[in-house]
Protein backbone atom coordinates (compact mmCIF):
# COMPACT_ATOMS: atom_id res chain seq x y z
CA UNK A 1 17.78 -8.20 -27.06
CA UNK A 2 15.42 -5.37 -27.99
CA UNK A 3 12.84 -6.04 -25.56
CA UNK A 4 15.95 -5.30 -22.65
CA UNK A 5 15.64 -1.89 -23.14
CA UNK A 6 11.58 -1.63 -22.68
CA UNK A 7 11.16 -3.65 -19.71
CA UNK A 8 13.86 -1.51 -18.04
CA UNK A 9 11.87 1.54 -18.67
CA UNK A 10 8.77 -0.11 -17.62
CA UNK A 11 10.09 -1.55 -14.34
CA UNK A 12 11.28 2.04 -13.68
CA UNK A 13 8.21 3.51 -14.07
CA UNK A 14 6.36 0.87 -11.92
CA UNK A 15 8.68 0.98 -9.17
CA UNK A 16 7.37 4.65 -8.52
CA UNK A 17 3.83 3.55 -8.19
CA UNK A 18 4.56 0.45 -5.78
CA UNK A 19 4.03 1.45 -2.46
CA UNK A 20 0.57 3.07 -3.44
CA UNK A 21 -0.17 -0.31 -5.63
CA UNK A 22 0.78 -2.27 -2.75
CA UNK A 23 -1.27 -0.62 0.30
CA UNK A 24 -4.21 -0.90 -2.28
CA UNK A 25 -3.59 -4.18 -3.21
CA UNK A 26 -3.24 -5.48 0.63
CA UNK A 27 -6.69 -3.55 0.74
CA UNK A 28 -8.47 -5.73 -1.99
CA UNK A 29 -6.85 -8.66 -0.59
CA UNK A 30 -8.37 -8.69 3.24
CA UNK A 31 -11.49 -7.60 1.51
CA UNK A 32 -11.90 -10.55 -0.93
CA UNK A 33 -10.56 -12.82 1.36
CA UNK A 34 -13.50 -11.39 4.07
CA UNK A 35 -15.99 -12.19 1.34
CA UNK A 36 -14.58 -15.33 0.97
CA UNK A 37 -14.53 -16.31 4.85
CA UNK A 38 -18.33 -14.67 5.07
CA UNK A 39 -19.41 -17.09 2.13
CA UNK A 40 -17.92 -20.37 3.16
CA UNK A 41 -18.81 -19.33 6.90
CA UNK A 42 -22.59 -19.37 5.94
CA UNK A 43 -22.33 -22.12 3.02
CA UNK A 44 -21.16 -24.41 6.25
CA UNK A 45 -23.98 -22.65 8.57
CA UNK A 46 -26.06 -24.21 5.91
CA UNK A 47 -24.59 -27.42 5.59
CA UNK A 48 -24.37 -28.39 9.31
CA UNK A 49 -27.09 -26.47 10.46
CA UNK A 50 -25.14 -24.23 12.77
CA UNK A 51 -26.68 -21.22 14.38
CA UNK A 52 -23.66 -19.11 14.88
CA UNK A 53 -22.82 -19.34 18.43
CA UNK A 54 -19.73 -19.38 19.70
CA UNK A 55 -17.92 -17.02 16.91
CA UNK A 56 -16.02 -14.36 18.11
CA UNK A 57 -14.87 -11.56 16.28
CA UNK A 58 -11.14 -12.60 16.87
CA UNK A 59 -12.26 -15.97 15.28
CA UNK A 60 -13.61 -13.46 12.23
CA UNK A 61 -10.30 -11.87 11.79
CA UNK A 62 -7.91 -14.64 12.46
CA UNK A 63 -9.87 -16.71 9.34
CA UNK A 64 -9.74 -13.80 7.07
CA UNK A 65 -5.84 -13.59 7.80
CA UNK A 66 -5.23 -17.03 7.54
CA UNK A 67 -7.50 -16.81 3.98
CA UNK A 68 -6.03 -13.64 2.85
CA UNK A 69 -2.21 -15.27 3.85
CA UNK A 70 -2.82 -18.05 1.65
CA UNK A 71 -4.26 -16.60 -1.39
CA UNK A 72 -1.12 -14.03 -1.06
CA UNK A 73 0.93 -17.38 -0.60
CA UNK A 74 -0.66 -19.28 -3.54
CA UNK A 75 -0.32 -15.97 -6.35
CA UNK A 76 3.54 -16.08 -5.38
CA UNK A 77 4.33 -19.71 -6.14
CA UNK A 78 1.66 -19.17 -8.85
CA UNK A 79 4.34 -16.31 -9.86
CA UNK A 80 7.44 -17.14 -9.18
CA UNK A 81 7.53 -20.80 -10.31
CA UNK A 82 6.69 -19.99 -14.17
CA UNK A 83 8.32 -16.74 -14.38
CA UNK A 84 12.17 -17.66 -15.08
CA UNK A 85 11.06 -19.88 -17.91
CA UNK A 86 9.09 -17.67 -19.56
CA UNK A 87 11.62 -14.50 -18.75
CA UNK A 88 14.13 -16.75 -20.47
CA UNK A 89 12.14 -17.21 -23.30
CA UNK A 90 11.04 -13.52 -23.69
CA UNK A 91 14.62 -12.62 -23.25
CA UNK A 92 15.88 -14.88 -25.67
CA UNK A 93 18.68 -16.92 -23.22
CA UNK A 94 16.66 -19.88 -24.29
């Protein structure tokens, strides 16, 4: 197909910039995910009246990896389990 050709070039010329997309990236990932842990964290302060005691900062971090693990978990099934079908179909094999 005629579209073969481009997306080679393209992934070649992306694969250059990965490991600086990918450290920033991971950046903007623990910081929306802390965002997201500091939001729902004070939404529920709200909710069941909770004055904060007992958090730890290891409590802080281990939510904002377990957030910022599942969002990463959720875009690669959100990535991987359309993209043969529709690779197919760009392609043409279908």
């Amino acid at each position: 197909a005629a579209v073969a050709p481009v997306l080679d070039e393209a992934l070649a010329s992306f694969s250059g910039l990965a490991p600086a997309s990918g450290i920033v990236g991971l950046a903007l990932l623990v910081w929306s995910a802390s965002s997201l842990v500091r939001a729902i964290d004070g939404a529920f302060r709200i909710i069941f009246q909770d004055s904060g005691e007992g958090r730890t900062p290891i409590r802080d971090v281990v939510s904002v990896l377990a957030v910022a693990a599942g969002a990463f978990a959720a875009a690669i099934i959100l990535i991987l389990v359309p993209l043969p079908d529709f690779m197919d179909e760009v392609l043409g094999l279908k």
